[in-house]
Protein backbone atom coordinates (compact mmCIF):
# COMPACT_ATOMS: atom_id res chain seq x y z
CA UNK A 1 -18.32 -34.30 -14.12
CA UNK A 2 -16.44 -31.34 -12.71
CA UNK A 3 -15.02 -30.91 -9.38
CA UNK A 4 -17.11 -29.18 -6.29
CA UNK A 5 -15.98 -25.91 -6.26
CA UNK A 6 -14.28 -24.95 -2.96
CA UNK A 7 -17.30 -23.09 -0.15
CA UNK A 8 -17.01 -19.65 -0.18
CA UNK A 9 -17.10 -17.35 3.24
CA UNK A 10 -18.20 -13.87 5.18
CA UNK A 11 -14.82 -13.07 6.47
CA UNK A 12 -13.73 -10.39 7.92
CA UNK A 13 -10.30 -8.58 8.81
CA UNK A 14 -7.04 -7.61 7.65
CA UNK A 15 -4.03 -10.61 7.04
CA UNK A 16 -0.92 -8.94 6.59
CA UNK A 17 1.58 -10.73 3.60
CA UNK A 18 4.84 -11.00 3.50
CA UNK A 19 5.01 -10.81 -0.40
CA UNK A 20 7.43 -13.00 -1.86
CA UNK A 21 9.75 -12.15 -4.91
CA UNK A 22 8.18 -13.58 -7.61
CA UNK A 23 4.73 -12.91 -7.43
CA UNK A 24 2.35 -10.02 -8.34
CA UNK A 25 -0.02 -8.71 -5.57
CA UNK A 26 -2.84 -10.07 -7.91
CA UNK A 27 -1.27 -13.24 -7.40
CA UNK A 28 -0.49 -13.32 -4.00
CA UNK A 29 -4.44 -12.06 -3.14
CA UNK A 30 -5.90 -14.96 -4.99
CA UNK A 31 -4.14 -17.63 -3.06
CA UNK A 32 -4.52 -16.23 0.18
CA UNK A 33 -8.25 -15.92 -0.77
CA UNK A 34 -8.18 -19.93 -1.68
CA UNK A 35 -6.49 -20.10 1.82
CA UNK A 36 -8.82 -18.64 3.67
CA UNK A 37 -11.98 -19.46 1.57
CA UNK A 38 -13.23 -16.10 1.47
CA UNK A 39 -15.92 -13.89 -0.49
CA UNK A 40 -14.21 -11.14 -1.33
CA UNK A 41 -10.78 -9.82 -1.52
CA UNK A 42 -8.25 -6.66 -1.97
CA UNK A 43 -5.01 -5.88 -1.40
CA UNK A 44 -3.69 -2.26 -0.02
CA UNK A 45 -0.79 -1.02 -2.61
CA UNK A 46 0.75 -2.95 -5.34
CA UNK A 47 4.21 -4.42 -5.17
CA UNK A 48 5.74 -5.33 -8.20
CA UNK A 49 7.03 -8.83 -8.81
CA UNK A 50 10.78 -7.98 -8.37
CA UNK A 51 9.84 -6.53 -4.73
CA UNK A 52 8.78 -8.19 -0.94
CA UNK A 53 7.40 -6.90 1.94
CA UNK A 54 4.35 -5.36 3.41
CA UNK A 55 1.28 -6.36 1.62
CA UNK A 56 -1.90 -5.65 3.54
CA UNK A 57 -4.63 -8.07 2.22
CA UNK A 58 -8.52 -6.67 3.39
CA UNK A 59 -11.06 -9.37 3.36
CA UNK A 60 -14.74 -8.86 3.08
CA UNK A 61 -15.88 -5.98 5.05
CA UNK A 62 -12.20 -4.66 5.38
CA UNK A 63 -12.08 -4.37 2.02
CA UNK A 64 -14.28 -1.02 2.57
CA UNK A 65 -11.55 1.00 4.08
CA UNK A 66 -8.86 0.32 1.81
CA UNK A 67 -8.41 3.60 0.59
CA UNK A 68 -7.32 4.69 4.29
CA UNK A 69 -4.37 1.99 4.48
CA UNK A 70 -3.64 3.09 0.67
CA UNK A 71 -3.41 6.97 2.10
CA UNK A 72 -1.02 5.85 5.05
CA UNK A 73 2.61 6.16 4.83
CA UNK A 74 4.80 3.60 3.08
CA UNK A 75 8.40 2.42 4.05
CA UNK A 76 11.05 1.36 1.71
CA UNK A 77 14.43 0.18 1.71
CA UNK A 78 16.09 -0.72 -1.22
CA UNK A 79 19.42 -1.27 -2.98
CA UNK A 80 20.40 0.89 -6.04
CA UNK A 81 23.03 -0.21 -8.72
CA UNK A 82 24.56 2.19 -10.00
CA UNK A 83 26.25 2.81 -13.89
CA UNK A 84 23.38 1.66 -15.72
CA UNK A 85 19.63 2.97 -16.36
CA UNK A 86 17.35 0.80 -17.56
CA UNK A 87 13.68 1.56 -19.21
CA UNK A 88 11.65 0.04 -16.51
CA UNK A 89 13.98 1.58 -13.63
CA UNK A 90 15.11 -1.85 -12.00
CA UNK A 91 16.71 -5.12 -13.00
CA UNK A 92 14.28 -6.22 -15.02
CA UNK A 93 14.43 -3.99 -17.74
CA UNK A 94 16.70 -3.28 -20.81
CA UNK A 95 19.95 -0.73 -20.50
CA UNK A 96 19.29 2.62 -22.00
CA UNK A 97 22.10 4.66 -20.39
CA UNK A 98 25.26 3.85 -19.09
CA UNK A 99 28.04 5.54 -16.84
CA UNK A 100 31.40 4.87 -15.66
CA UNK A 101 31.21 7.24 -12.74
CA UNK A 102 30.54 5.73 -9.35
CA UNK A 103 29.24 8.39 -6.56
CA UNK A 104 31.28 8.59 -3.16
CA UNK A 105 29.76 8.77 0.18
CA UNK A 106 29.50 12.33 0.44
CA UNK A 107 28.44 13.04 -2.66
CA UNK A 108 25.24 10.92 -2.62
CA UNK A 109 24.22 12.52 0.76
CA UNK A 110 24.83 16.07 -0.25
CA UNK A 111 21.98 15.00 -3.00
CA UNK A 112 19.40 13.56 -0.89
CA UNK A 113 17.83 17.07 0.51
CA UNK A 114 17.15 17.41 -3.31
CA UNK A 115 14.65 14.35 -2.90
CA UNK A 116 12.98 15.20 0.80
CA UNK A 117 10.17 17.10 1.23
CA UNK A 118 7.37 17.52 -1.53
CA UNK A 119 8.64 17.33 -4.90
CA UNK A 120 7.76 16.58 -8.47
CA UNK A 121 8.36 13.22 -10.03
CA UNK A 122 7.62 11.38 -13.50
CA UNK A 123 6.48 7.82 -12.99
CA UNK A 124 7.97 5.44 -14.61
CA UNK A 125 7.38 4.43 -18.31
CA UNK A 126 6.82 0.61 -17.13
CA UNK A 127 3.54 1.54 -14.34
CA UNK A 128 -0.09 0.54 -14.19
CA UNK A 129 -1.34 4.39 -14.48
CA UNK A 130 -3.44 4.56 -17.39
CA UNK A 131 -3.49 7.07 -20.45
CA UNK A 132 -6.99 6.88 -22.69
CA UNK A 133 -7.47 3.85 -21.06
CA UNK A 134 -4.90 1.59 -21.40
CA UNK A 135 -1.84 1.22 -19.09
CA UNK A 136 1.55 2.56 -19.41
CA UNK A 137 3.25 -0.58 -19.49
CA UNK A 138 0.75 -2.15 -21.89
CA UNK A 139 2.15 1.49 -24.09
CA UNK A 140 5.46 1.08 -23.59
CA UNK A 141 5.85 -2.80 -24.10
CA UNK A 142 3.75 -1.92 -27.29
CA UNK A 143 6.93 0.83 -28.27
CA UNK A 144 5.02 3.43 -27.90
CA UNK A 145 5.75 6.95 -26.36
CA UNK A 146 5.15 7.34 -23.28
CA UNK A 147 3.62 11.30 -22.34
CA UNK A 148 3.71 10.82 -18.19
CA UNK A 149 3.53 14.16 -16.80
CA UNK A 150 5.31 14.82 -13.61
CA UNK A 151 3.31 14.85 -10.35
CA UNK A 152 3.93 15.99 -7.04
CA UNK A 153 4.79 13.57 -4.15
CA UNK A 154 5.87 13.54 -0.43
CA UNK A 155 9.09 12.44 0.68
CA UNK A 156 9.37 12.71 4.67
CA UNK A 157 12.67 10.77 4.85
CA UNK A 158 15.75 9.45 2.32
CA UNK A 159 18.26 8.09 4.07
CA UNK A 160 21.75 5.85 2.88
CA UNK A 161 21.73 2.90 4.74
CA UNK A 162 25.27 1.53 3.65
CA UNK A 163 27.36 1.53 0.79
CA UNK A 164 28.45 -2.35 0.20
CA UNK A 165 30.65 -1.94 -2.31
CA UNK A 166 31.31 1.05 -5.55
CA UNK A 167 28.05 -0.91 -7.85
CA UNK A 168 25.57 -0.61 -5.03
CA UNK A 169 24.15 1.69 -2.25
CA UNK A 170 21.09 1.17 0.04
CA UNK A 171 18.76 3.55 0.70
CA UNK A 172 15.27 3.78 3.27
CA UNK A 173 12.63 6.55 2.24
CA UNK A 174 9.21 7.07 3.94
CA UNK A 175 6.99 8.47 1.44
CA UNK A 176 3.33 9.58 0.64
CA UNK A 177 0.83 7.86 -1.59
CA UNK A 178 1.71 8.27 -5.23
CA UNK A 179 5.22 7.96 -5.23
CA UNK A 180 7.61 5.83 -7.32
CA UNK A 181 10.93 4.11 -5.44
CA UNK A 182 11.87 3.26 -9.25
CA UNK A 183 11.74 6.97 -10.25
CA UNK A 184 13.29 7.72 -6.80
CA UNK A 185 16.42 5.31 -7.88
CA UNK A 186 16.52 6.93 -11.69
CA UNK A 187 16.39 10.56 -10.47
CA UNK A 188 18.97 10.01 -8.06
CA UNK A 189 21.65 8.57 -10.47
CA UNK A 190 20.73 11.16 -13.27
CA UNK A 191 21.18 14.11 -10.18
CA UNK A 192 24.73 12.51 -9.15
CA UNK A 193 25.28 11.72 -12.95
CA UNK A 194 25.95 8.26 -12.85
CA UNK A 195 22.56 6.68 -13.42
CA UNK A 196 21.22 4.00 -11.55
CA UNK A 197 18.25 1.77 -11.22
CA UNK A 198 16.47 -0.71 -8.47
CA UNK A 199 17.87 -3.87 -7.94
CA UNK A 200 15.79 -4.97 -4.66
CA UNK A 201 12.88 -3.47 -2.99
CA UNK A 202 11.23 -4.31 0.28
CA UNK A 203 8.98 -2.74 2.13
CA UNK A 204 8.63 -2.72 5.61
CA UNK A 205 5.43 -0.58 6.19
CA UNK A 206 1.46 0.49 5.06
CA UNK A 207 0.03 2.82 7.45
CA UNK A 208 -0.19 1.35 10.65
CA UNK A 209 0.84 -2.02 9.05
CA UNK A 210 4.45 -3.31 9.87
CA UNK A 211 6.85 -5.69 9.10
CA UNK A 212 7.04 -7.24 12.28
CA UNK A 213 3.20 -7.91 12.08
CA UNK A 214 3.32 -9.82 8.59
CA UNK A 215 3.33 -13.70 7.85
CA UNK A 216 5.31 -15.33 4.77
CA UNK A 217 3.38 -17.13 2.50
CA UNK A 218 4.61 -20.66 4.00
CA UNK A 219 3.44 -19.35 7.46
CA UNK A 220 -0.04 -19.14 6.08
CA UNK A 221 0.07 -22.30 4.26
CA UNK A 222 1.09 -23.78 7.38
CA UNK A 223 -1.63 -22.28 9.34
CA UNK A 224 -3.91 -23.19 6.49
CA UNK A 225 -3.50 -27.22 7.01
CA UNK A 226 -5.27 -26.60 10.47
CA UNK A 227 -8.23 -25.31 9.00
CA UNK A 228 -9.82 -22.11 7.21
CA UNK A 229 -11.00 -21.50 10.55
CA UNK A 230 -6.94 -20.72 12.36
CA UNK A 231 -6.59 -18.44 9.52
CA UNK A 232 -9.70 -16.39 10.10
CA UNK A 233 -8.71 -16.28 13.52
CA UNK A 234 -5.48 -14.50 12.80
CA UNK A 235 -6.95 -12.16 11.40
CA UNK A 236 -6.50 -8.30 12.18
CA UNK A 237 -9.74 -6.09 12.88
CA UNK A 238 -10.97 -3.98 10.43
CA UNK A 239 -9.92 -1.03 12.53
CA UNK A 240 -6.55 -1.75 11.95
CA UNK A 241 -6.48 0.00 8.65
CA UNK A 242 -8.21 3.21 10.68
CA UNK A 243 -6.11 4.20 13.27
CA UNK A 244 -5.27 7.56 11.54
CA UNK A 245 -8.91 8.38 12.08
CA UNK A 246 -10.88 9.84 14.82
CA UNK A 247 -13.12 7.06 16.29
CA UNK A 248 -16.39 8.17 18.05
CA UNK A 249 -18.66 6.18 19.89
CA UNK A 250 -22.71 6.35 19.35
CA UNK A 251 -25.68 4.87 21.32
CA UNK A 252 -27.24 1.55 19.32
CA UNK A 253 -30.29 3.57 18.23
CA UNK A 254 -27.82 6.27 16.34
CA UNK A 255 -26.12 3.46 15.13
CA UNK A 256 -29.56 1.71 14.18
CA UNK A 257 -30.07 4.93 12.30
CA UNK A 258 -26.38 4.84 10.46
CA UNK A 259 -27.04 1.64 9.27
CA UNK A 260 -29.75 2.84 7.45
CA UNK A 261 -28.14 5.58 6.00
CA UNK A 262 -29.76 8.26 7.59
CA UNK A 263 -27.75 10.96 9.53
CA UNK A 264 -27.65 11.93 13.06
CA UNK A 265 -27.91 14.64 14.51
CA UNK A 266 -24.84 15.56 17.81
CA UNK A 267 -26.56 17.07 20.10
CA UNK A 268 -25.35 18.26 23.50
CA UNK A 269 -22.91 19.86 25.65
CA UNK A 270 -20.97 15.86 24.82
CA UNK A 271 -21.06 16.08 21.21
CA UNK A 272 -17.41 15.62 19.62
CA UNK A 273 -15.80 18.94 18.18
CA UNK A 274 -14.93 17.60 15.10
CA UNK A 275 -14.85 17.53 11.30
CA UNK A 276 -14.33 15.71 8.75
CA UNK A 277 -14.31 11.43 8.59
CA UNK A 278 -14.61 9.46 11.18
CA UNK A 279 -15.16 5.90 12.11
CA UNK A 280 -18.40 4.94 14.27
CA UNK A 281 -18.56 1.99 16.53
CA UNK A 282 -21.19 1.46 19.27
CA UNK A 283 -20.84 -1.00 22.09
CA UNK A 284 -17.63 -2.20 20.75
CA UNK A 285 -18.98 -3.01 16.98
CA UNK A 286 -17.67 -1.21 13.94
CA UNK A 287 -20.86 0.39 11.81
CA UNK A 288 -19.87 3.16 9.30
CA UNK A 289 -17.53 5.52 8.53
CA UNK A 290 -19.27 8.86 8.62
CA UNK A 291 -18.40 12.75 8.05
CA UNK A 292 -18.93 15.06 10.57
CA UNK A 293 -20.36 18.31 8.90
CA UNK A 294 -22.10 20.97 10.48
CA UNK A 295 -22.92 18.92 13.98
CA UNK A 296 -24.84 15.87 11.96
CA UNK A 297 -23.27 12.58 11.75
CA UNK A 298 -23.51 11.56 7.51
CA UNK A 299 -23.06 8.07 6.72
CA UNK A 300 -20.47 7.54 3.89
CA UNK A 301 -19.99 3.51 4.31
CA UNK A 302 -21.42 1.17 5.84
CA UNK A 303 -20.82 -1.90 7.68
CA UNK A 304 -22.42 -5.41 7.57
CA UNK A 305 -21.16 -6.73 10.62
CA UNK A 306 -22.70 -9.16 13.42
CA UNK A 307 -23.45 -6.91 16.07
């Protein structure tokens, strides 16, 4: 006879992991789903296994508005060894290129105005982006080429950190969605010509999603033996992942009407001068996410929330 499988839940809300080395985000989603004993699950930006940090983990309803933590800005800091390339860009990969040169101080900051601002990047061989349907790694593990076309990123900030010793240099970049740190790392050595690669990666933000705000994974265990229950109550509203948004406020029979999908109409000398996405809430309850177009209010997702 098998074992009762564990009750499954309607939660709600954002839990913000500190991912440990070690683990994929797959992973670390499924066992905070266990945790927690919820429906549904997603996570907001992969980290690979060699990397920790900032992993924003959306449960049921949060799991709409994704996408918008996905678009925020990302922080990074991470330590770069230099004299070798490898095919994967950090330390888990093989050595393809090697260099005796190590890059001085002055030198390395001179080169990082070449990396700010928008600029094209190849991802690297060893990602999850998919060509004819199967994924680069899968292609590349497999020994076959490769074709990644270069693609054009944002870079606000690169910054050196510190320089611990003539192998290593640390770096912090705030970038846009799309971008590679690995690529960041091989593009770097290859523009001071002394190659270089990843050899730890952390990062410290998603969108309006900190470091300071996150939980290890022992935390939540911890929290866990109390109950299901102390965990959902940790939990970060949905409208954390929104705060890039403009938020506009509707009377319950508009938001009676959003609910159903219908659009509504703003009317009056009150109605919001805007465009474009917003986020709805009425009497303090979140209901859709809506476009403003025109002066009418359009439904775009919906929420299924106890009012």
């Amino acid at each position: 006879m098998s074992a009762p499988r564990t009750p499954k839940y309607d939660v709600n809300g954002w839990l913000i992991l500190d991912k440990p080395i070690g683990k994929t985000s797959t992973m670390a989603v499924a066992i905070l789903k266990r945790l927690i004993g919820a429906k549904k699950a997603g996570h907001a930006g992969t980290l690979d296994p060699l990397a920790s940090g900032v992993l924003p983990i959306a449960f049921g309803e949060a799991t709409k508005t994704v996408s918008f933590a996905m678009d925020g800005q990302k922080v990074y800091r991470f330590k770069v060894r230099w004299g070798a390339e490898t095919n994967t860009d950090d330390a888990e990969g093989e050595v393809i290129l090697c260099s005796d040169i190590r890059p001085q101080e002055q030198a390395i900051c001179a080169t990082l105005s070449r990396f700010t601002g928008p600029i094209e990047q190849t991802p690297p061989r060893f990602s999850a982006l998919k060509i004819n349907g199967r994924r680069a790694y899968d292609l590349a593990r497999d020994g076959a080429d490769v074709p990644l076309a270069p693609r054009l990123v944002q870079i606000d900030r690169f910054s050196l950190v510190e320089i611990p010793d003539a192998d290593h240099a640390v770096f912090e970049a705030e970038c846009g969605k799309g971008t590679y740190v690995r690529a960041l790392a091989r593009d770097l050595g290859q523009a001071l010509g002394c190659f270089g690669h990843i050899c730890e990666l952390r990062r410290t933000r998603v969108g309006s999603f900190i470091e300071e705000n996150s939980m290890t994974l022992e935390e939540i265990e911890e929290l866990a033996q109390s109950g299901s229950g102390a965990l959902v109550a940790s939990l970060l509203p949905i409208q954390s992942s929104l705060d890039g948004l403009p938020a506009l406020t509707v009377s319950r029979a508009d938001a009676d009407r959003l609910a159903q999908g219908r659009t509504v109409l703003l009317r009056g000398r009150d109605a919001p001068l805007l465009e474009g996405i917003v986020s709805v809430s009425t009497h303090g309850s979140l209901i859709a996410l809506a476009e403003i177009e025109r002066g009418a209010l359009h439904p775009r997702r919906i929420f299924h929330l106890p009012r």
